[in-house]
Protein backbone atom coordinates (compact mmCIF):
# COMPACT_ATOMS: atom_id res chain seq x y z
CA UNK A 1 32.94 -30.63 15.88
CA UNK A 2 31.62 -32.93 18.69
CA UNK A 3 31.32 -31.21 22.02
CA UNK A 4 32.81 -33.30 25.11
CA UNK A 5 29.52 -34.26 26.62
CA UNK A 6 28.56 -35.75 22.62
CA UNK A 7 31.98 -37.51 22.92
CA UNK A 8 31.87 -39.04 26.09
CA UNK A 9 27.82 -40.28 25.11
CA UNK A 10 29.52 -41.99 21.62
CA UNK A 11 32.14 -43.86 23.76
CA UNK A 12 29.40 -45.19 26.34
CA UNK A 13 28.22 -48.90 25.26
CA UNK A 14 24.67 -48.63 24.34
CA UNK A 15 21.92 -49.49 27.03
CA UNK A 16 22.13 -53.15 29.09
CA UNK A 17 18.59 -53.01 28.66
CA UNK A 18 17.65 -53.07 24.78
CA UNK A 19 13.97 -51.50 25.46
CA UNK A 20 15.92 -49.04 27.35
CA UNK A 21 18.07 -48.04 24.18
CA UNK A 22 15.22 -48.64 21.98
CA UNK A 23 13.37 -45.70 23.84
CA UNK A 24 16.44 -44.03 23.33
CA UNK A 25 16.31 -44.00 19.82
CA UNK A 26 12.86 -43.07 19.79
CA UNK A 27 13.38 -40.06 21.20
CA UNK A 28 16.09 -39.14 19.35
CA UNK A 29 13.40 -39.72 15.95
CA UNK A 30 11.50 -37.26 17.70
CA UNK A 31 13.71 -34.89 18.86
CA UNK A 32 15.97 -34.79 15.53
CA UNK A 33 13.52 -35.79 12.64
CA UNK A 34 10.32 -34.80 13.56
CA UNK A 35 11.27 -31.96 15.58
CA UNK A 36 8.28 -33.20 18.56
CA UNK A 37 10.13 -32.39 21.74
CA UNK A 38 7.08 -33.20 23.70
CA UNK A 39 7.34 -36.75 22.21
CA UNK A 40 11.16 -36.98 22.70
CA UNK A 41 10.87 -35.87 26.33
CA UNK A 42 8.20 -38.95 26.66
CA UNK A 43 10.45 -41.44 25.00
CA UNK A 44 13.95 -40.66 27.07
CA UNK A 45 11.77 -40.33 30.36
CA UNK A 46 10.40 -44.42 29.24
CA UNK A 47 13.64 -45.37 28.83
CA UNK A 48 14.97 -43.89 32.14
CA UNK A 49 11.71 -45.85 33.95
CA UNK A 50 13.38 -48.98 32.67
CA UNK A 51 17.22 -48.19 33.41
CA UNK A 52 17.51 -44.93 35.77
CA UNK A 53 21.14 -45.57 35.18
CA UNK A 54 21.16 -44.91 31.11
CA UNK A 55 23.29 -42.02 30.64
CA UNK A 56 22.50 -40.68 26.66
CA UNK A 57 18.76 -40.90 28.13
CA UNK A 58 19.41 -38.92 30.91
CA UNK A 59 21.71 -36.41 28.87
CA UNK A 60 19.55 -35.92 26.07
CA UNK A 61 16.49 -35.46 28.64
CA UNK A 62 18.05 -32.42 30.74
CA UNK A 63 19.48 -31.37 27.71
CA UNK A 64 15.81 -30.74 25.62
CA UNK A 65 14.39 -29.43 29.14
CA UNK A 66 16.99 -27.10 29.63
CA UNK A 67 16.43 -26.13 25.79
CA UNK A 68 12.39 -25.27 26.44
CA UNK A 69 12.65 -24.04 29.94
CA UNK A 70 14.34 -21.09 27.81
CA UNK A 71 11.34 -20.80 25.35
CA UNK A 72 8.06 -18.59 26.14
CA UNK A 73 4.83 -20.84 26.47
C-alpha cells in the first residue's frame, strides 16, 4: 500500500528539466538496486543543483538522510 507522500510523488509530472529527472533516476538505481546510499544521496543532491524546485528529488533526499542519521557510524 502506497503511503500519501509516495502518492502525491506518482501524481507529480516528472522533472521540467530532463537531466534533473535523469539524476533522479539515478539515485533511485542506487538507492533501490544497489543498495549505495552514499551514491543515491550524490545523485538526488545533482539533480536538486539543476532544479531546486524538483520535488521526488527533494523527498527521496530527506527521506535517505533521515534514514542514516538513525544508523551508528
Amino acid at each position: 500500500m502506497l503511503s500519501e507522500e509516495e502518492k502525491t510523488e506518482i501524481a507529480k509530472p516528472p522533472a521540467r528539466n530532463f537531466a534533473a529527472y535523469e539524476w533522479f533516476t539515478k539515485g533511485k538505481m542506487y538507492f533501490y538496486e544497489k543498495f549505495q546510499s552514499d551514491k543515491a544521496i550524490e545523485c538526488y543532491q545533482n539533480a536538486l543543483e539543476i532544479d531546486n524546485n524538483y520535488y521526488p528529488a527533494r523527498m527521496r533526499l530527506k527521506k535517505i538522510l533521515s534514514v542514516n542519521s538513525g544508523k551508528e557510524r
